[in-house]
Structure formats: C-alpha cells, structure tokens
PDB file of N, CA and C in Angstrom:
ATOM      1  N   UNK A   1       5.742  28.847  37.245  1.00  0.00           N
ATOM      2  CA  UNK A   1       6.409  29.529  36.179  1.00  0.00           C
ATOM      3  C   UNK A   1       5.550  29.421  34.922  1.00  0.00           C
ATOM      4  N   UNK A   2       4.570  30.324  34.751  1.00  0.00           N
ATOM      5  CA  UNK A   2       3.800  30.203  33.745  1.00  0.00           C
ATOM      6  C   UNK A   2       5.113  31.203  32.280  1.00  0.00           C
ATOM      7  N   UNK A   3       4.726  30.792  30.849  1.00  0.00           N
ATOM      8  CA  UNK A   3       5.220  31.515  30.140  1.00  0.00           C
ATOM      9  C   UNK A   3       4.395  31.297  28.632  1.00  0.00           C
ATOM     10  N   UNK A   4       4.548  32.104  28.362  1.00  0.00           N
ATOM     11  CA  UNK A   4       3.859  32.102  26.967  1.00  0.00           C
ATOM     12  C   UNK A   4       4.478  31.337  25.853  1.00  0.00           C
ATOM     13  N   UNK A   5       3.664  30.874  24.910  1.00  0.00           N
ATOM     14  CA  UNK A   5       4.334  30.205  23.634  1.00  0.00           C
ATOM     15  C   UNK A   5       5.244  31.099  22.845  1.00  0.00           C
ATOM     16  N   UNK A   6       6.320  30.932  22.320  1.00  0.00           N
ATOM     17  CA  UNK A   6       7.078  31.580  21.923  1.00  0.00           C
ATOM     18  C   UNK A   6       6.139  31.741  20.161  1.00  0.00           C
ATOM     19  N   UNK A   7       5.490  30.760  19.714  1.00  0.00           N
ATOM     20  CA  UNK A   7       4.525  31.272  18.121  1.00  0.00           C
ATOM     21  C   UNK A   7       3.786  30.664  18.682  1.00  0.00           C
ATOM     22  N   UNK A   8       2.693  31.617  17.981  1.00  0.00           N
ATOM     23  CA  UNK A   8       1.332  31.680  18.087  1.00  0.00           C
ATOM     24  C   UNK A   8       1.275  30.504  17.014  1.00  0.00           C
ATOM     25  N   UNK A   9       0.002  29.287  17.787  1.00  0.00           N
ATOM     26  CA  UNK A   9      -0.521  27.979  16.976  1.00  0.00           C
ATOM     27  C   UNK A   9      -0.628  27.861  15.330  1.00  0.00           C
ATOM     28  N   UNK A  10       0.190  27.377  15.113  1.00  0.00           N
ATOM     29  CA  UNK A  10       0.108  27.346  13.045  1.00  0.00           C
ATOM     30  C   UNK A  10      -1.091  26.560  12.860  1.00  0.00           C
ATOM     31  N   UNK A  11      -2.215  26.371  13.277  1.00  0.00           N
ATOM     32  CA  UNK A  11      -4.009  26.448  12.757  1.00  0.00           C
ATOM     33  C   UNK A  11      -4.587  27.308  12.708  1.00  0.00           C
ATOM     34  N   UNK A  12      -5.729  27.105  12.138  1.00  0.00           N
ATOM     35  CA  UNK A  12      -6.792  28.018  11.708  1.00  0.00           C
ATOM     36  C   UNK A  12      -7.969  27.882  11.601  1.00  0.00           C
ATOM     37  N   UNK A  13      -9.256  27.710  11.914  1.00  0.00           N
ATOM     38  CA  UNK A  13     -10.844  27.852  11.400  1.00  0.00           C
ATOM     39  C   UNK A  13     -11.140  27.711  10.178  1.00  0.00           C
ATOM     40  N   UNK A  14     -12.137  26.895   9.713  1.00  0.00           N
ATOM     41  CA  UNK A  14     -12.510  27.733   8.788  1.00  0.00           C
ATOM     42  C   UNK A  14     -13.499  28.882   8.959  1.00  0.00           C
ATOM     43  N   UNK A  15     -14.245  28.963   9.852  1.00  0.00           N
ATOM     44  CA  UNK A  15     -14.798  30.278  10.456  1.00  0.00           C
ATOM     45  C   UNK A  15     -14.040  31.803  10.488  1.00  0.00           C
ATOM     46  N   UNK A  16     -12.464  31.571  10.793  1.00  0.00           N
ATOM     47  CA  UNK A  16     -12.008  32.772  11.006  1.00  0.00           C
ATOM     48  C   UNK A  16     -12.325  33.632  11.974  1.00  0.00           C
ATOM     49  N   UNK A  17     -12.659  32.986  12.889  1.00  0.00           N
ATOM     50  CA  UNK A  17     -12.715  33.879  14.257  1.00  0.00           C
ATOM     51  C   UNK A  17     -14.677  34.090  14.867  1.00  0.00           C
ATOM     52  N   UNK A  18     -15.390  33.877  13.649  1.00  0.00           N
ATOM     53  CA  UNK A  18     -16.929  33.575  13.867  1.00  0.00           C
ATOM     54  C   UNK A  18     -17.586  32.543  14.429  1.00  0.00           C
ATOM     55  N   UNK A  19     -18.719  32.894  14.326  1.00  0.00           N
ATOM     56  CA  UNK A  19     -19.392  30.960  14.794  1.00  0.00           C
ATOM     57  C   UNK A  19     -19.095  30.411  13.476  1.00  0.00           C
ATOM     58  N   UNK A  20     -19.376  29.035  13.695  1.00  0.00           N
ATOM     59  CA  UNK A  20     -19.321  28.393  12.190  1.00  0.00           C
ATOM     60  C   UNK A  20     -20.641  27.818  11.965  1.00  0.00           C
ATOM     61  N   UNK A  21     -21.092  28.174  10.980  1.00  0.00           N
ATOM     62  CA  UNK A  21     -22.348  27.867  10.594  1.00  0.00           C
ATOM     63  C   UNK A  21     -22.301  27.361   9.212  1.00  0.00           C
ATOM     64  N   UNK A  22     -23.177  26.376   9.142  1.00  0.00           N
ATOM     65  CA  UNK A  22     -23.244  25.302   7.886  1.00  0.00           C
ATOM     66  C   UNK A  22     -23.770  25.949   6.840  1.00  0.00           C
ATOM     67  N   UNK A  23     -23.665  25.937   5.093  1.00  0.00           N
ATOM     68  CA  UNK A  23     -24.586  25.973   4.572  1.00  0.00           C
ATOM     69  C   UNK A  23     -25.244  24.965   3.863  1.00  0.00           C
ATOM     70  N   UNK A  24     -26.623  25.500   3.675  1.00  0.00           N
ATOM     71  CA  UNK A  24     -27.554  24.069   2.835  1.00  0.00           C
ATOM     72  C   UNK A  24     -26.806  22.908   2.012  1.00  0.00           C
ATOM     73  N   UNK A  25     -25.822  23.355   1.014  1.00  0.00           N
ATOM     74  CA  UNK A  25     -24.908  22.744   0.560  1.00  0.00           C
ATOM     75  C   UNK A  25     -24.559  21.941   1.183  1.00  0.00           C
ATOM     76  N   UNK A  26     -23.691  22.020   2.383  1.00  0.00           N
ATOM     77  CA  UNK A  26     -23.297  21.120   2.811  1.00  0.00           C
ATOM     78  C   UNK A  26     -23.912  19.942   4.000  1.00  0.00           C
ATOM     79  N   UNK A  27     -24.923  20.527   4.169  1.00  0.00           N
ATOM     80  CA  UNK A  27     -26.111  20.197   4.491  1.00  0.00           C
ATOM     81  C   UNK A  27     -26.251  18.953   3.857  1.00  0.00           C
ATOM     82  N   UNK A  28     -27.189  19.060   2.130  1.00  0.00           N
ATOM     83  CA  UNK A  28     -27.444  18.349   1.594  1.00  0.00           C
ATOM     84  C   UNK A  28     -26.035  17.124   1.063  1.00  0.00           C
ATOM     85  N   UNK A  29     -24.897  17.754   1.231  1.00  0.00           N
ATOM     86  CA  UNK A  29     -23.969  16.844   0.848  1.00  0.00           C
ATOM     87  C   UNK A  29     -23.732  15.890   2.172  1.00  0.00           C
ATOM     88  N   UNK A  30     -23.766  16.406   3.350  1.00  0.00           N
ATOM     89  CA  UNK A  30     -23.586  15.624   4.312  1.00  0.00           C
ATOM     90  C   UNK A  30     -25.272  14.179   4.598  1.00  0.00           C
ATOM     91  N   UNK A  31     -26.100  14.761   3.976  1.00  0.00           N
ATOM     92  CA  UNK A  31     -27.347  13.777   4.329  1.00  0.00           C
ATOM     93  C   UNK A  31     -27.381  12.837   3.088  1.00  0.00           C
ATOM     94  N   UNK A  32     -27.105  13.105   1.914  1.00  0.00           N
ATOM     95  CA  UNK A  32     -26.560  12.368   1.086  1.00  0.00           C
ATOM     96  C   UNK A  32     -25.192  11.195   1.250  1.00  0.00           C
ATOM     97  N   UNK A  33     -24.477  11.534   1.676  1.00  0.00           N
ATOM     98  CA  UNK A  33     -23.351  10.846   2.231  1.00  0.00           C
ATOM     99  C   UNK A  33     -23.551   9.938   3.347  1.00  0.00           C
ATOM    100  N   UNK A  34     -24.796  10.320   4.284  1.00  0.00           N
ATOM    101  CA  UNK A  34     -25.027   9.687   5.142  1.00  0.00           C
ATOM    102  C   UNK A  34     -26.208   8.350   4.940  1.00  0.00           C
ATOM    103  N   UNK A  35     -27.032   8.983   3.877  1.00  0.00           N
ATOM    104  CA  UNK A  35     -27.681   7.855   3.117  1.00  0.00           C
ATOM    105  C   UNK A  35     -26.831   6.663   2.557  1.00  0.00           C
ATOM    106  N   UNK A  36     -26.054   7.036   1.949  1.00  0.00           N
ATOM    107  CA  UNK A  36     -24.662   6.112   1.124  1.00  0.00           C
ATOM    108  C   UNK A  36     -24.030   5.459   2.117  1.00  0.00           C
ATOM    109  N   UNK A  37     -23.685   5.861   3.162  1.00  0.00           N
ATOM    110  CA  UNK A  37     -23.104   5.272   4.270  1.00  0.00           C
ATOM    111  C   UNK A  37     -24.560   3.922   4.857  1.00  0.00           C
ATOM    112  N   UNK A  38     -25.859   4.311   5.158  1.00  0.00           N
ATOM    113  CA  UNK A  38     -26.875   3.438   5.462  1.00  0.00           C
ATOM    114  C   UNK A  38     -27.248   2.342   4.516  1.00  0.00           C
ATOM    115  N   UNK A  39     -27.169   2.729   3.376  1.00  0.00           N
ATOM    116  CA  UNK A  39     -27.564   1.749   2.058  1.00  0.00           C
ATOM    117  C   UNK A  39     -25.884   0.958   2.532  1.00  0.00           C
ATOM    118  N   UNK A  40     -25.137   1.115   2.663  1.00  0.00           N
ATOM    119  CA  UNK A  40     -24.061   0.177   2.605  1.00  0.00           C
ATOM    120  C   UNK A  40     -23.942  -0.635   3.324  1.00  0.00           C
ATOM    121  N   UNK A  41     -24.549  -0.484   4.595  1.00  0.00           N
ATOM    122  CA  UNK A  41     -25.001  -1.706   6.143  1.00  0.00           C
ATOM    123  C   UNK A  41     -25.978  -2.880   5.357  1.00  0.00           C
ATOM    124  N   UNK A  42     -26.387  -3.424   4.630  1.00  0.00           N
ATOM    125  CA  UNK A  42     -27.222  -4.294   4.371  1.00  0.00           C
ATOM    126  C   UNK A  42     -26.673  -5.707   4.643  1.00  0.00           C
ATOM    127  N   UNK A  43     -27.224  -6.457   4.178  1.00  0.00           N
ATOM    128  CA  UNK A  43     -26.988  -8.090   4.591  1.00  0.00           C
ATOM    129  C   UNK A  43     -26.025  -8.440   4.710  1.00  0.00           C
ATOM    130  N   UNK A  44     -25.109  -8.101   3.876  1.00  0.00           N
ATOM    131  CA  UNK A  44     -23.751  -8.324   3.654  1.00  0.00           C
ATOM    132  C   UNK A  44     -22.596  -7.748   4.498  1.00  0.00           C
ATOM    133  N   UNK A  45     -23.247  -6.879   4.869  1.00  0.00           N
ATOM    134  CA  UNK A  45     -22.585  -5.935   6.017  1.00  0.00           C
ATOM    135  C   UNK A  45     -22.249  -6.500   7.342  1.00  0.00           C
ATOM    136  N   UNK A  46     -23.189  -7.359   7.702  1.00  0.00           N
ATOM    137  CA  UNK A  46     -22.944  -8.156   9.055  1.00  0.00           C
ATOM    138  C   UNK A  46     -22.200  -9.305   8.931  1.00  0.00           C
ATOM    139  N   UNK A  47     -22.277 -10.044   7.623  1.00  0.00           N
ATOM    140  CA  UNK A  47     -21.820 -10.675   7.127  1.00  0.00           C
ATOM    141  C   UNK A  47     -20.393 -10.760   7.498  1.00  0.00           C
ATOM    142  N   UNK A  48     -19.975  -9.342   6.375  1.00  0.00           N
ATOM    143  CA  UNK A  48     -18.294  -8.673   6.841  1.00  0.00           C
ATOM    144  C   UNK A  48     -18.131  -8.659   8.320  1.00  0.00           C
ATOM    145  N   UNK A  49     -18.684  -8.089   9.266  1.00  0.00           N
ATOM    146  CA  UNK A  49     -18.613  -7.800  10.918  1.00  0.00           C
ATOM    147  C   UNK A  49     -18.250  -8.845  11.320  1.00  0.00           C
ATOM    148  N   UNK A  50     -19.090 -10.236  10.976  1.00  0.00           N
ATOM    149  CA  UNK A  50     -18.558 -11.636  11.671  1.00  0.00           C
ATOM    150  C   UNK A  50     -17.504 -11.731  11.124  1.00  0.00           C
ATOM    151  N   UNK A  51     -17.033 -11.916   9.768  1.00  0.00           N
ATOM    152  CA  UNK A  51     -15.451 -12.748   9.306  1.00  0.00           C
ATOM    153  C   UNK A  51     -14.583 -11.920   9.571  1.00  0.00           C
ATOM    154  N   UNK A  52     -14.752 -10.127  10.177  1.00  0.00           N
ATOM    155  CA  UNK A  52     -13.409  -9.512  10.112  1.00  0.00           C
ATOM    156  C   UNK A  52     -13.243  -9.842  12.200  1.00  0.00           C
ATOM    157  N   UNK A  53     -14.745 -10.670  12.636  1.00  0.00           N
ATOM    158  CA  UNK A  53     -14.734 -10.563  13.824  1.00  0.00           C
ATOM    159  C   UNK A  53     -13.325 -11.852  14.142  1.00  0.00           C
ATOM    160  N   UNK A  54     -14.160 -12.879  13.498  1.00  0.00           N
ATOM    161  CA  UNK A  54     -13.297 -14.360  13.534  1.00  0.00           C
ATOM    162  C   UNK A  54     -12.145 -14.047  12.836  1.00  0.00           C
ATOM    163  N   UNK A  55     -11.751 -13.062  12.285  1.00  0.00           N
ATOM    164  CA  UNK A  55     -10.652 -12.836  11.764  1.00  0.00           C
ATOM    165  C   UNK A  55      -9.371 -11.877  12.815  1.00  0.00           C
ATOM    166  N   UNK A  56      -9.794 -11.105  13.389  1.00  0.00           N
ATOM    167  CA  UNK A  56      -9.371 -10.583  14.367  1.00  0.00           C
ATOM    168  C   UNK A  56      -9.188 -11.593  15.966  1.00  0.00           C
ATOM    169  N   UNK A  57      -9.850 -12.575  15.781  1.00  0.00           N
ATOM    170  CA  UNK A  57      -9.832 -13.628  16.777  1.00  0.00           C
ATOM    171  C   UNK A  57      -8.944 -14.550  16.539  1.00  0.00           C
ATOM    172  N   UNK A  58      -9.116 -14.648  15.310  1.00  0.00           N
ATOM    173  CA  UNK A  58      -8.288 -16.189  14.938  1.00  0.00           C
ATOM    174  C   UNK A  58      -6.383 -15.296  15.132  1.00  0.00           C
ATOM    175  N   UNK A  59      -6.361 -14.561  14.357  1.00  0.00           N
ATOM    176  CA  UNK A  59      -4.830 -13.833  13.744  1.00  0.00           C
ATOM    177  C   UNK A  59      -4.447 -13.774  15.605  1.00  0.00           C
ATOM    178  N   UNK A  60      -4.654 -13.020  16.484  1.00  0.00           N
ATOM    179  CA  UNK A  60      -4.584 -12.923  17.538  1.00  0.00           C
ATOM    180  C   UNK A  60      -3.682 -13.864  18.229  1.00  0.00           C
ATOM    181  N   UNK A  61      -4.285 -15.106  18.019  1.00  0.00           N
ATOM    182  CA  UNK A  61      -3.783 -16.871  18.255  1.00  0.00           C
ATOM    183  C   UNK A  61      -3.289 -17.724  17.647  1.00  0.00           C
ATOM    184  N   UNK A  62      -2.432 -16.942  16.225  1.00  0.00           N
ATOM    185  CA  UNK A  62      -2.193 -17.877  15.512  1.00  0.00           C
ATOM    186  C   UNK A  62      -1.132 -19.082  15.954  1.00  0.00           C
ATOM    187  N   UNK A  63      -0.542 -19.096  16.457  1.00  0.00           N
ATOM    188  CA  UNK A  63      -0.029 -20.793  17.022  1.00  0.00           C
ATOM    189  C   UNK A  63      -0.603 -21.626  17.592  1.00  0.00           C
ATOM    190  N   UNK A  64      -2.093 -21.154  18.254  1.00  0.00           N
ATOM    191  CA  UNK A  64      -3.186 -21.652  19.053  1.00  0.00           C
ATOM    192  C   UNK A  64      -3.784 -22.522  17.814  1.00  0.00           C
ATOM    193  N   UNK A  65      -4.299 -21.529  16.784  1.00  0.00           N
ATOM    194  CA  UNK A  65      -4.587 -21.900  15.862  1.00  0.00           C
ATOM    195  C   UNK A  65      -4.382 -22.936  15.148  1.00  0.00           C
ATOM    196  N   UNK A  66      -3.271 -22.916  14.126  1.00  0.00           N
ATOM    197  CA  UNK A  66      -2.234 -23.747  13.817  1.00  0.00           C
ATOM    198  C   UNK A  66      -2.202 -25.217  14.307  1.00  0.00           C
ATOM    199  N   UNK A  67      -1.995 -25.314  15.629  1.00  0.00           N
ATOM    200  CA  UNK A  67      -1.538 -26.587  16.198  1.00  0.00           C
ATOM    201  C   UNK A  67      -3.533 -26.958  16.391  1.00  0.00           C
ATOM    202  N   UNK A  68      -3.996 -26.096  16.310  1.00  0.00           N
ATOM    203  CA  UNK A  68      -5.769 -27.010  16.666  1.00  0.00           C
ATOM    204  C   UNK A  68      -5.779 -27.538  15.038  1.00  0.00           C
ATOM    205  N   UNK A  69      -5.245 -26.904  13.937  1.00  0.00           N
ATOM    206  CA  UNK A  69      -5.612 -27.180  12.968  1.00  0.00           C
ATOM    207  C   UNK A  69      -5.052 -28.561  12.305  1.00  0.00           C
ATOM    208  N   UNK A  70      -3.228 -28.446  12.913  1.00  0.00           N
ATOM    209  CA  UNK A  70      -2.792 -29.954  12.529  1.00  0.00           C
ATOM    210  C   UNK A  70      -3.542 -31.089  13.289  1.00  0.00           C
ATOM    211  N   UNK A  71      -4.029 -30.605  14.423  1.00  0.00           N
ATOM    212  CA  UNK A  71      -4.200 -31.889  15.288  1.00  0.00           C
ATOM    213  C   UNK A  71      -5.889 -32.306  14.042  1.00  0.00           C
ATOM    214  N   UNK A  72      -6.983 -31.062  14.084  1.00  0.00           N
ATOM    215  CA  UNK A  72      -7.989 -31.645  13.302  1.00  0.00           C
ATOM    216  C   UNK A  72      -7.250 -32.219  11.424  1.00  0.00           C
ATOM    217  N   UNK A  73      -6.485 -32.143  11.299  1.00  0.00           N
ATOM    218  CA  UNK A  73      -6.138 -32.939   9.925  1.00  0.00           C
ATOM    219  C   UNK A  73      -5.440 -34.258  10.100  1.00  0.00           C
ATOM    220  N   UNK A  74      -4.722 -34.299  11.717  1.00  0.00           N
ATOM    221  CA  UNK A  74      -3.908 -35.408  11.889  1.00  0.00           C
ATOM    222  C   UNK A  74      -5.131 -35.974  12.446  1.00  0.00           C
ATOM    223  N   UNK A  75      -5.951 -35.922  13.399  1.00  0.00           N
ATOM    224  CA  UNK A  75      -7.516 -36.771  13.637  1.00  0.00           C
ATOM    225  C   UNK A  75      -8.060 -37.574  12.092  1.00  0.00           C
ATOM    226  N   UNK A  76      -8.132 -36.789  11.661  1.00  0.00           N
ATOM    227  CA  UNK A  76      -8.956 -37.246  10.263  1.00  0.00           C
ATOM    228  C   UNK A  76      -8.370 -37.773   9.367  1.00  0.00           C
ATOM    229  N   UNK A  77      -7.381 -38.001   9.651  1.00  0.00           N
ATOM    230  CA  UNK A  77      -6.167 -38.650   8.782  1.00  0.00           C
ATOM    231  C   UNK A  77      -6.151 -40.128   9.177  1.00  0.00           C
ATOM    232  N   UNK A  78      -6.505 -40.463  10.542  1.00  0.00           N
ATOM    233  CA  UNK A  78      -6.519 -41.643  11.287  1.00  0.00           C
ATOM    234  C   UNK A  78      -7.385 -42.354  11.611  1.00  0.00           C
ATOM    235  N   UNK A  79      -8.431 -41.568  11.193  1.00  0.00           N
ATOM    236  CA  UNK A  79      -9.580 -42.239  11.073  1.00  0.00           C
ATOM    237  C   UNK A  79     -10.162 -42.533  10.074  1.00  0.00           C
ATOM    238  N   UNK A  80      -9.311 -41.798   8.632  1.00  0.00           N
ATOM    239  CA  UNK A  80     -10.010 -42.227   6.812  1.00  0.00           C
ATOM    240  C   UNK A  80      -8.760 -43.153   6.940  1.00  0.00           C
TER     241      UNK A  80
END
C-alpha cells in the first residue's frame, strides 16, 4: 500500500532546485574559520582533552570514586 504524503516537505535549498555552488566569499570565510579553529588546538588544547577525559571517567563512577577517596584521607589520617 504505497501512498503519497498528504504535504509536500516544509524544507527548502538554498540552491532552489540547482546545483549548489559556493562562492569565493564563502570560500574565504570558511578557510578563515578553519584557521581559527587550528590556532585553537595548541598546548592547551590537549591539555583540556585529558581533564575533560578524567573528567568523563571519574563523574561516570562517582561512588567508586568517593569511597577510594575517603579510604585515601582515612589512610593518611592514620598514619600522620
């Protein structure tokens, strides 16, 4: 039982029914943007990658967490 959509898709192109083809403009705005995006990876960048890594690790486990953390303060508590 095939049947047709009762309305035709509420999108649109921005082409309008053509190929879509870029202009220089946006061209140059997109290689610009993409520079800005590369200058922003620097040292610090990996930096962020590890703590949002251990951060996404740790939150995951937090009661795991937690109880490793009382036990390392109750250790060190008993031994100062």
């Amino acid at each position: 039982m095939n049947r047709k959509p009762a309305t035709n898709p509420f999108w649109s192109t921005a082409s309008f029914g053509d190929t879509a083809n870029t202009s220089p403009m946006e061209l140059s705005a997109l290689g610009d943007h993409l520079d800005l995006c590369k200058e922003s990876h620097g040292r610090w960048f990996a930096l962020q990658c590890a703590a949002e890594r251990v951060n996404g690790f740790l939150a995951a486990r937090v009661v795991t967490t937690l109880v490793v953390a009382a036990l390392l303060i109750g250790v060190t508590s008993m031994v100062l």
